[in-house]
N, C-alpha and C. Protein backbone atom coordinates (compact mmCIF):
# COMPACT_ATOMS: atom_id res chain seq x y z
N UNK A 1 0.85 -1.18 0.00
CA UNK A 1 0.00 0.00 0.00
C UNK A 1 0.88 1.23 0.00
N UNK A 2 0.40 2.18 -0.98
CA UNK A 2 1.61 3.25 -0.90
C UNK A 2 0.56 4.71 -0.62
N UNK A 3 1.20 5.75 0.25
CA UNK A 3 0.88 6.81 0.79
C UNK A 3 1.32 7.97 -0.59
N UNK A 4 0.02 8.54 -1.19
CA UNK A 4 0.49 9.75 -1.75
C UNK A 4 0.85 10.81 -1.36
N UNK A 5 0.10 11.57 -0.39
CA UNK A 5 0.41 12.69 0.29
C UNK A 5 1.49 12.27 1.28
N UNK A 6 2.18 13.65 1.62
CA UNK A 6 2.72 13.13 3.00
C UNK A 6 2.25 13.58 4.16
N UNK A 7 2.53 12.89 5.05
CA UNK A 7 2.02 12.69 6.61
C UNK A 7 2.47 13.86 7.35
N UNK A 8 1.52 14.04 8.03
CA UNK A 8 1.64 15.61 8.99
C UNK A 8 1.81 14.81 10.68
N UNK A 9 2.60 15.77 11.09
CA UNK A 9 2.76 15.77 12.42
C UNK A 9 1.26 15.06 12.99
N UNK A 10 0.20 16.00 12.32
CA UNK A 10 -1.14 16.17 13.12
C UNK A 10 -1.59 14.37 12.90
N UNK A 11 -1.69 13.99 11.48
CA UNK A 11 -1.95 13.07 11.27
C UNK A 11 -1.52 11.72 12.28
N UNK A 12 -0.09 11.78 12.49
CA UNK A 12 1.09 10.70 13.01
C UNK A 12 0.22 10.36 14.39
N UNK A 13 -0.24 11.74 15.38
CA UNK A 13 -0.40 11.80 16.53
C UNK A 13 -2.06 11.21 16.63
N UNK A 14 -2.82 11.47 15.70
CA UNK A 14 -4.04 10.84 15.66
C UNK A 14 -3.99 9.53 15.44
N UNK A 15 -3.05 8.92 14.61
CA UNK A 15 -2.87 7.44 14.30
C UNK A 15 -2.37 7.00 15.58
N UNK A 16 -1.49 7.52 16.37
CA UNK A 16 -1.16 6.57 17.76
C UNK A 16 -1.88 6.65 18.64
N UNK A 17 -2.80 8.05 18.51
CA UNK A 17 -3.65 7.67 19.76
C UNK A 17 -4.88 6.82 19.55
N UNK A 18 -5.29 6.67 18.13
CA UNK A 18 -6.22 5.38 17.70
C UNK A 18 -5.79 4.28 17.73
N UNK A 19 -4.00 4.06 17.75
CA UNK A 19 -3.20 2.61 18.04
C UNK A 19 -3.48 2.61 19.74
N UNK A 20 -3.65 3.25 20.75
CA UNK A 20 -3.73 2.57 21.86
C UNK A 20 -5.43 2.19 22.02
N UNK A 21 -6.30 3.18 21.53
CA UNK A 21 -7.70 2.80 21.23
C UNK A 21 -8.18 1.12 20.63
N UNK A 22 -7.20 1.20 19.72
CA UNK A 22 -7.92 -0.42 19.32
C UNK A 22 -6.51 -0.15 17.88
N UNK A 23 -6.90 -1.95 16.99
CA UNK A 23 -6.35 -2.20 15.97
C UNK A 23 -6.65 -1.17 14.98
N UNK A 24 -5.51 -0.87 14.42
CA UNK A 24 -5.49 0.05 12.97
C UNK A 24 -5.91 -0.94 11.70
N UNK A 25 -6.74 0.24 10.85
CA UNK A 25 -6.76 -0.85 9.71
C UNK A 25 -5.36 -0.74 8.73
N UNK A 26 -5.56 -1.26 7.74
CA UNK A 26 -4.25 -1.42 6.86
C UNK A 26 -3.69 -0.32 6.34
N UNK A 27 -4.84 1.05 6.14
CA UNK A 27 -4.15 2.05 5.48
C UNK A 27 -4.09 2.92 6.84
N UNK A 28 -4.50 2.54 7.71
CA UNK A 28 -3.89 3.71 8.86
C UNK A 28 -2.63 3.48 9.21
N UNK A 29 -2.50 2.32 9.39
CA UNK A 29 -0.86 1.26 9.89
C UNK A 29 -0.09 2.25 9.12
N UNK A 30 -0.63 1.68 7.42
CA UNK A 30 0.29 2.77 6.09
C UNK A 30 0.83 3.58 6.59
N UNK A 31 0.00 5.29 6.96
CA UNK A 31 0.36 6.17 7.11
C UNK A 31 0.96 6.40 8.22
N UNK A 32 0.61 5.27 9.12
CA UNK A 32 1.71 5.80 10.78
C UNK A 32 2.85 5.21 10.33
N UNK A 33 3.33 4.52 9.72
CA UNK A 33 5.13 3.59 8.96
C UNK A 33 5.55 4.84 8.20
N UNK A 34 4.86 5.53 7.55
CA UNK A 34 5.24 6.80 6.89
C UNK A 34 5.23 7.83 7.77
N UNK A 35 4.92 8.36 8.31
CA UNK A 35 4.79 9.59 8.96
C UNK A 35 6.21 9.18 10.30
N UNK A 36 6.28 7.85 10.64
CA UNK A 36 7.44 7.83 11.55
C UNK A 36 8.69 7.51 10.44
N UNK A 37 8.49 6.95 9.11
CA UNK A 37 9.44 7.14 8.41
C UNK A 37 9.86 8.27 7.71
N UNK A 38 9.14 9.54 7.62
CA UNK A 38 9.56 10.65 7.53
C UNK A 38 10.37 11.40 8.59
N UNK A 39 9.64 11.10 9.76
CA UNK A 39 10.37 11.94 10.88
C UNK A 39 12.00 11.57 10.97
N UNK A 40 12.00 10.07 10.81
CA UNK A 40 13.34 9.54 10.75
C UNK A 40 14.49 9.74 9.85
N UNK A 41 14.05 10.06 8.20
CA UNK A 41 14.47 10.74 7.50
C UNK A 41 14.58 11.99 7.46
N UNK A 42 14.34 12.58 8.31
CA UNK A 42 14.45 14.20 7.90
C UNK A 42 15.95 14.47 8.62
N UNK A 43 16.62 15.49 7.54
CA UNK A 43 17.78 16.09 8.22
C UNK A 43 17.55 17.37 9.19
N UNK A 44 18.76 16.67 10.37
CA UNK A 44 18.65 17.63 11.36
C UNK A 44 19.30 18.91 10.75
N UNK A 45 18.87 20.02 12.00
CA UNK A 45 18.54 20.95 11.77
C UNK A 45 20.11 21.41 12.55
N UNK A 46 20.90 22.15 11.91
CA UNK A 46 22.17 22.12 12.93
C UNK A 46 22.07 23.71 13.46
N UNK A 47 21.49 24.18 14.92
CA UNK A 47 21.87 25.20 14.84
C UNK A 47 23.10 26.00 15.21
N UNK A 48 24.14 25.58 14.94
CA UNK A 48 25.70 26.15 14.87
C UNK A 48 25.77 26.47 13.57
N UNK A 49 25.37 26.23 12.47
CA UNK A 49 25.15 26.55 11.31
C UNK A 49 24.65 27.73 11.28
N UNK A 50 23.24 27.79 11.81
CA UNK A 50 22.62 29.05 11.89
C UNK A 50 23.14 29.85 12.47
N UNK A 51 23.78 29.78 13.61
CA UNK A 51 24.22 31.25 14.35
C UNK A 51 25.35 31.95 13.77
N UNK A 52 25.97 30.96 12.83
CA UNK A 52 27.04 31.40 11.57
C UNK A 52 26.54 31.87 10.83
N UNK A 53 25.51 31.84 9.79
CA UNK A 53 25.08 32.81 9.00
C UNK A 53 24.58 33.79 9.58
N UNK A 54 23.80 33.99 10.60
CA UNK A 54 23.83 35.24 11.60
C UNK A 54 24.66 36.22 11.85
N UNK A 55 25.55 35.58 12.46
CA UNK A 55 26.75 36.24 12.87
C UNK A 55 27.59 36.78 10.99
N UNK A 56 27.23 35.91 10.07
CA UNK A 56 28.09 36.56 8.90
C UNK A 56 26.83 38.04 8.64
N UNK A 57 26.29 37.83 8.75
CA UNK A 57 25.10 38.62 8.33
C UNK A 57 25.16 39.93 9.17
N UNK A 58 25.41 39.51 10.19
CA UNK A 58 25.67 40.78 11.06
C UNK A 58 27.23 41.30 10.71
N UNK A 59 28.28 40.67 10.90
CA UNK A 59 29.30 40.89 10.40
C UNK A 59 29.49 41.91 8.94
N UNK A 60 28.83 41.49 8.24
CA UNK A 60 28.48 42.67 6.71
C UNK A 60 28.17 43.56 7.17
N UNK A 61 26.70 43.82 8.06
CA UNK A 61 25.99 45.08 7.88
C UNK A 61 26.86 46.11 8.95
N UNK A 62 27.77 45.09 10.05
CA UNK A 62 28.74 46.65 10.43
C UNK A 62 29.91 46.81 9.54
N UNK A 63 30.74 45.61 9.06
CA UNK A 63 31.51 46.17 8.08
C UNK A 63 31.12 47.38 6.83
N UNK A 64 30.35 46.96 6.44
CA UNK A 64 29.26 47.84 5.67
C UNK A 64 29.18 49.91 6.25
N UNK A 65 28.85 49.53 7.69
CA UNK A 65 28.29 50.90 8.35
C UNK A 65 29.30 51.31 8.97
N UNK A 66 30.75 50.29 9.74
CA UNK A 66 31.99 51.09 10.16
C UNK A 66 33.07 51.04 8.77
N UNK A 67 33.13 51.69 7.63
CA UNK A 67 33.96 51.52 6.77
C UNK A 67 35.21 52.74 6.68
N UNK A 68 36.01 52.71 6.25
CA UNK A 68 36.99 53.22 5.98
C UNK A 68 36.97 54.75 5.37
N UNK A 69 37.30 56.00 5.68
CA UNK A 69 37.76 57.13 4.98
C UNK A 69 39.20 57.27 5.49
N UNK A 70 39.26 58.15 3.89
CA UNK A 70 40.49 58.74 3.98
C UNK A 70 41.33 59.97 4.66
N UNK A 71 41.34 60.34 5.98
CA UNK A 71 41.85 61.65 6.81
C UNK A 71 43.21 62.28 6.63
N UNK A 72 43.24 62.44 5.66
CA UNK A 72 44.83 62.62 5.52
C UNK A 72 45.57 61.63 5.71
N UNK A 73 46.22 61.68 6.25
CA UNK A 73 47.55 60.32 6.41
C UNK A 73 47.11 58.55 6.89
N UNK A 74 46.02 59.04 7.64
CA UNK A 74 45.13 57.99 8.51
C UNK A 74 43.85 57.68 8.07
N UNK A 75 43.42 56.55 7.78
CA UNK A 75 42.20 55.56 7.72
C UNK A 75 41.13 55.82 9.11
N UNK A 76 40.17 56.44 8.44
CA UNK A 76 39.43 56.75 9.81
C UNK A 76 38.06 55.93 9.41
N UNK A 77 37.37 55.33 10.70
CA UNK A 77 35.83 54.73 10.47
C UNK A 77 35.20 55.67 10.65
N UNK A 78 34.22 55.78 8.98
CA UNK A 78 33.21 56.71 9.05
C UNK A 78 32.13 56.63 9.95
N UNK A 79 32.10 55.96 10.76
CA UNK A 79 30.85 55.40 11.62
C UNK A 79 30.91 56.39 12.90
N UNK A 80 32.28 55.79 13.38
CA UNK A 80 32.79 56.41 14.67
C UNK A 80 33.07 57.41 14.65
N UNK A 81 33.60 57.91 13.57
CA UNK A 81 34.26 59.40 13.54
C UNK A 81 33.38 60.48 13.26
N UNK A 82 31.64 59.98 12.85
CA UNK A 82 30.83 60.80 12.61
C UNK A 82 31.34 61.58 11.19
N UNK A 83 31.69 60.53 10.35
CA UNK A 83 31.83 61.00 8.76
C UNK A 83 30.25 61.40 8.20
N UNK A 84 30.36 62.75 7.88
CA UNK A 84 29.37 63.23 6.87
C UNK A 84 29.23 63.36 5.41
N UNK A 85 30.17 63.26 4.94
CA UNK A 85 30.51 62.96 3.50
C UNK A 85 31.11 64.10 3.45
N UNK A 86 31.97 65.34 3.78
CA UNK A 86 32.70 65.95 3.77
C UNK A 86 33.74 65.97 5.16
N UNK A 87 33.40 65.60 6.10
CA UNK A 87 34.29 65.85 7.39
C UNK A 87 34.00 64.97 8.85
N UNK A 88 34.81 64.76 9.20
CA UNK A 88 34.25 64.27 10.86
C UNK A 88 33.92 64.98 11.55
N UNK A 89 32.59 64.81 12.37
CA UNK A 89 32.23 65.88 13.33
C UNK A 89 32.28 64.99 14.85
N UNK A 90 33.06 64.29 14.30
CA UNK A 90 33.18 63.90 15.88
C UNK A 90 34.78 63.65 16.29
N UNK A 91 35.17 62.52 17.29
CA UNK A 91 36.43 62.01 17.17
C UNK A 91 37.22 61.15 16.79
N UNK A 92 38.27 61.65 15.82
CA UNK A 92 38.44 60.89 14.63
C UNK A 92 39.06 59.54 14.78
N UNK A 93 38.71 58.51 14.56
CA UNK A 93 38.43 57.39 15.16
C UNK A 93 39.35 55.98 14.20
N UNK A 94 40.63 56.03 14.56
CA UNK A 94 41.31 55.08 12.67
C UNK A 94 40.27 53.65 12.62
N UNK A 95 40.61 53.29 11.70
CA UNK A 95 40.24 51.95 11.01
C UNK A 95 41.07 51.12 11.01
N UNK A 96 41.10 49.84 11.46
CA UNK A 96 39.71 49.32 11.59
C UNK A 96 39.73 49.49 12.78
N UNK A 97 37.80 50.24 13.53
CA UNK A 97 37.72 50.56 14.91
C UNK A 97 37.63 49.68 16.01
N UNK A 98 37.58 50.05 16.79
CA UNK A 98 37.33 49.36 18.06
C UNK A 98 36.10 47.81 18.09
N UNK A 99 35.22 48.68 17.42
CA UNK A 99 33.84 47.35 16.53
C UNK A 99 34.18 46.29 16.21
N UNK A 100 35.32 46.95 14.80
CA UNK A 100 35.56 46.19 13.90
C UNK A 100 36.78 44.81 14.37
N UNK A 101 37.28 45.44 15.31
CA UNK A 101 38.01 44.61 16.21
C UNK A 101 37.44 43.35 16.87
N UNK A 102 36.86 44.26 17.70
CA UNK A 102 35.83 43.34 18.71
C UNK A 102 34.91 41.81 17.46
N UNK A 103 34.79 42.73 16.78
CA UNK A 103 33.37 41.57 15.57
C UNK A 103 35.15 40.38 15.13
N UNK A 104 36.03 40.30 14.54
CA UNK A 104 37.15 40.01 14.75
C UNK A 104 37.98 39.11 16.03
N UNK A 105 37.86 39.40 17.15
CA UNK A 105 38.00 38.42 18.08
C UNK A 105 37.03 37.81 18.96
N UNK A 106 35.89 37.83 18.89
CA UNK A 106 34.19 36.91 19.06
C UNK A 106 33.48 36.52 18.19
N UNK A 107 33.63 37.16 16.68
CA UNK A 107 32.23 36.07 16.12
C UNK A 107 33.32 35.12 15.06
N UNK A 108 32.29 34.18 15.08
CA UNK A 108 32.84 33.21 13.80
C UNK A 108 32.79 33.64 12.68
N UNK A 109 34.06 33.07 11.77
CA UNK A 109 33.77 34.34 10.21
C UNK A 109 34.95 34.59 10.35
N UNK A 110 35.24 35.20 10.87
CA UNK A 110 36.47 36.07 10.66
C UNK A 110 37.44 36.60 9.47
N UNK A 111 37.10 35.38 8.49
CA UNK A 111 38.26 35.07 6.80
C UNK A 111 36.56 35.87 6.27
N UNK A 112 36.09 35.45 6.75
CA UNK A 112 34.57 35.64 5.59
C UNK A 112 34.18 37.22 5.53
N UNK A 113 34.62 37.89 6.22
CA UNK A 113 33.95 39.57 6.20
C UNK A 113 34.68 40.20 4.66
């Protein structure tokens, strides 16, 4: 007997609680062998993976927002230094900053920015 659709969580949990109720017929059996043979097949979910694309993701958007100008002799972060597109109005702050550091010795990535 073969299952076309596939089996939902919801389904799996109604079939076992009708397996302690009494005998399944042949196509319920079906779908509870499938629905626990899906669960068994499915790839896990790694989340160390995820907190790496996170962390790259975050990693861009400050590389991105602490970036590099030119101050005369010195590389300053436009972020920190309060670059306006003509001048710093704040204190002029070299590159790569203090951030860019920090993102550098805590997140994973590091080759990847």
């Amino acid at each position: 007997m073969s299952v076309r659709n596939p089996v939902t969580a919801a389904q799996v949990r109604n079939l076992a609680a009708r397996a302690h109720r009494g005998p399944l017929t042949p196509n319920e059996a079906a779908r509870l062998t499938a629905g626990i043979e899906r669960l068994a097949t499915r790839p896990r979910r790694n989340p160390a993976a995820r907190w790496a694309k996170r962390a790259a993701v975050l990693r861009r958007k400050l590389a991105a927002l602490h970036h590099p100008v030119q101050r005369g002799s010195i590389a300053a972060c436009a972020e920190c230094s309060g670059w306006n597109g003509r001048r710093c109005t704040g204190l002029v702050t070299p590159w790569p900053c203090p951030t860019l550091e920090l993102l550098d010795d805590h997140l994973p990535g590091k080759d990847s920015a």
